[in-house]
Protein backbone atom coordinates (compact mmCIF):
# COMPACT_ATOMS: atom_id res chain seq x y z
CA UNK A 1 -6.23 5.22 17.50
CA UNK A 2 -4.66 1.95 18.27
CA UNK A 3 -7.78 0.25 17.15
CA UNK A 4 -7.69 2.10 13.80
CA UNK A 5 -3.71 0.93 13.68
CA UNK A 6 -4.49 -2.38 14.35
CA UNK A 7 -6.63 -2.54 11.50
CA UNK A 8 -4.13 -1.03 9.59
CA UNK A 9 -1.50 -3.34 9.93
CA UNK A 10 -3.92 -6.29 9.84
CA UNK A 11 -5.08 -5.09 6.19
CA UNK A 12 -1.57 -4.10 4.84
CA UNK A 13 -0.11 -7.81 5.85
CA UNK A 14 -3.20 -9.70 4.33
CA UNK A 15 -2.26 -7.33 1.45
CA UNK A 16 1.48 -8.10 1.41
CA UNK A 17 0.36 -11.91 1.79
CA UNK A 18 -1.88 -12.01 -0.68
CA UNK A 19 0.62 -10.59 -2.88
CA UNK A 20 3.27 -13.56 -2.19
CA UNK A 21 0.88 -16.02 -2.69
CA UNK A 22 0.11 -15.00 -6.02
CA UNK A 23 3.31 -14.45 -6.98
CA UNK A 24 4.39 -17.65 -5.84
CA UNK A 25 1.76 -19.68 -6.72
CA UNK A 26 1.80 -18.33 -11.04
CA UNK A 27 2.77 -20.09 -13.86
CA UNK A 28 3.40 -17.52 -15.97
CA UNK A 29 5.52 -14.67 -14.85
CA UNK A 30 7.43 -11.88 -16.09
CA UNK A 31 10.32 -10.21 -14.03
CA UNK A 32 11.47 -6.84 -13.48
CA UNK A 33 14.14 -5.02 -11.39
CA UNK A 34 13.47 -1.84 -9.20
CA UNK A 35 15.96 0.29 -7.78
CA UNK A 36 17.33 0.30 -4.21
CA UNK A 37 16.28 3.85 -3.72
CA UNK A 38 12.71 2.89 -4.69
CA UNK A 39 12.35 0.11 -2.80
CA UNK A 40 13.64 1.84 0.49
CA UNK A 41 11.04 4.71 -0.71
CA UNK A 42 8.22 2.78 -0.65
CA UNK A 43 9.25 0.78 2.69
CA UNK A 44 9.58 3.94 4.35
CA UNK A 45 6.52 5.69 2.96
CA UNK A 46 4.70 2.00 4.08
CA UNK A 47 5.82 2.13 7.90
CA UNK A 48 4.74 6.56 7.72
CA UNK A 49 1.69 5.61 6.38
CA UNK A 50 1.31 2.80 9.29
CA UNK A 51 2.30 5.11 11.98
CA UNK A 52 0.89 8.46 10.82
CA UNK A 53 -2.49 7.72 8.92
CA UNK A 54 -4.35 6.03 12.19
CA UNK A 55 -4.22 9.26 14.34
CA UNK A 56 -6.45 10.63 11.79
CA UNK A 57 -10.11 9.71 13.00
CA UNK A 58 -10.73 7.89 9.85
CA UNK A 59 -11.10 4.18 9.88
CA UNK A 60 -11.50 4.40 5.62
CA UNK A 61 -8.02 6.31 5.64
CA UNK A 62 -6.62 3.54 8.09
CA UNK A 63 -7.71 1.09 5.61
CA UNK A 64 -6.17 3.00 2.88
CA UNK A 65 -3.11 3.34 4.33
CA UNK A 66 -3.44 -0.36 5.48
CA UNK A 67 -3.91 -1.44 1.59
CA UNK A 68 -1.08 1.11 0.51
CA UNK A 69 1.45 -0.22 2.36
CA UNK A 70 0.71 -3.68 2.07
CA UNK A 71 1.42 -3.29 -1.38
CA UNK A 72 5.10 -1.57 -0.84
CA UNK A 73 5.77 -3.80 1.46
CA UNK A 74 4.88 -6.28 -1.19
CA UNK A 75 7.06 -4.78 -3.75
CA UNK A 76 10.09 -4.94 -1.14
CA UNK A 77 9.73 -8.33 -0.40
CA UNK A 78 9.52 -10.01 -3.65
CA UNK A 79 12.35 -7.87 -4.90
CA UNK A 80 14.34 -9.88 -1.81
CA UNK A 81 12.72 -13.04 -1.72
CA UNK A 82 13.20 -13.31 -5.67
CA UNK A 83 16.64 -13.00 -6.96
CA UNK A 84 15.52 -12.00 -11.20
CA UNK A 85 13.55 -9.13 -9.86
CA UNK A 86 9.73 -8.54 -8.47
CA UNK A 87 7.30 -10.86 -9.85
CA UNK A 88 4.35 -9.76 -12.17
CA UNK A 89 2.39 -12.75 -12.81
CA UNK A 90 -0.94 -10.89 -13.84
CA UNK A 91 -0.60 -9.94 -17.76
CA UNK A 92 -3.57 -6.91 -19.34
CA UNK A 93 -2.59 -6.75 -23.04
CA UNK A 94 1.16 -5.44 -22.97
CA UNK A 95 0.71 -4.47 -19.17
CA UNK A 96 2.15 -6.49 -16.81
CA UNK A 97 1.90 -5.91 -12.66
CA UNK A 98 1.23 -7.64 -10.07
CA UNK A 99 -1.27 -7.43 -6.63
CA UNK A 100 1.46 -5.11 -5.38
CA UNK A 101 0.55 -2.60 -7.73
CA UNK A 102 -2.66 -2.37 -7.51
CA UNK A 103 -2.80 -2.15 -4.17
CA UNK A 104 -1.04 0.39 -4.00
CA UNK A 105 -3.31 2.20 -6.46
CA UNK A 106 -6.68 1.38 -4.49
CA UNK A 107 -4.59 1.90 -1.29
CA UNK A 108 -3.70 5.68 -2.75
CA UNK A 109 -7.14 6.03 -4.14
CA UNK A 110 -8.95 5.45 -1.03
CA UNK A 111 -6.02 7.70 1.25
CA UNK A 112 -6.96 10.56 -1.29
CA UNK A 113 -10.87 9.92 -1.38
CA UNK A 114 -10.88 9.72 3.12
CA UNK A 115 -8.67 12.79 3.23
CA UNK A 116 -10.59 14.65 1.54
CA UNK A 117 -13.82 13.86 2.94
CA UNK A 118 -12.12 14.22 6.80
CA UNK A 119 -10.97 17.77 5.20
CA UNK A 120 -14.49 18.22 4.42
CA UNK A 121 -15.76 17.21 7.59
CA UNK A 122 -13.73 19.23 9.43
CA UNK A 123 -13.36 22.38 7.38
CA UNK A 124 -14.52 24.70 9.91
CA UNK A 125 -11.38 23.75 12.66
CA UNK A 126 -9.24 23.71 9.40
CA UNK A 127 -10.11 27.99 9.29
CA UNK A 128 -9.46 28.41 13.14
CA UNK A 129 -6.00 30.60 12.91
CA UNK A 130 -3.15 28.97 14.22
């Protein structure tokens, strides 16, 4: 488990750096606000997902997690470090997000995809009455 954690943080603060550096490093950017409550949402889903997801024999679903909460904690630290709002330097048509976000969407992706392939796994125990 602690191996699976450590891998977990590892990923999500390559993820949050990787995120800052981009943002940082852009030319272009566009600017957006997010709500307190939002931000403190996604922190504290980020540090559950951190804690929680490694006990969960699953080193894809650590990695998930890992990539997840990198990107909240992403989110949480632009929208500090940046006073107009969290950066979103990367522009698809009239989209515009930033590593954050799709991190967060692979990081989801990949919690949903291992979850349900441990469920598989392990659908026998998961009949056992409580």
């Amino acid at each position: 488990m602690h191996r699976r954690r450590g891998i977990a943080a590892a990923v999500a603060l390559a993820v949050l750096s990787a995120d800052l550096i981009d943002s940082a490093a852009s030319r272009t950017v566009y600017f957006h606000s997010r709500p307190l409550w939002i931000l403190a949402a996604g922190a504290a889903a980020a540090v559950a997902l951190l804690v929680l997801a490694p006990r969960i024999p699953s080193l894809a679903l650590s990695l998930g997690a890992g990539i997840a909460a990198g990107g909240a904690l992403g989110t949480l630290v632009a929208a500090l470090v940046w006073s107009r709002g969290v950066p979103d330097p990367l522009v698809g048509g009239s989209v515009v997000f930033n590593v954050a976000d799709v991190a967060i969407g692979v990081g989801n992706a990949l919690l949903i995809a291992s979850t349900l392939l441990v469920a598989w796994q392990r659908r026998h125990a998961l009949r056992q009455p409580i």
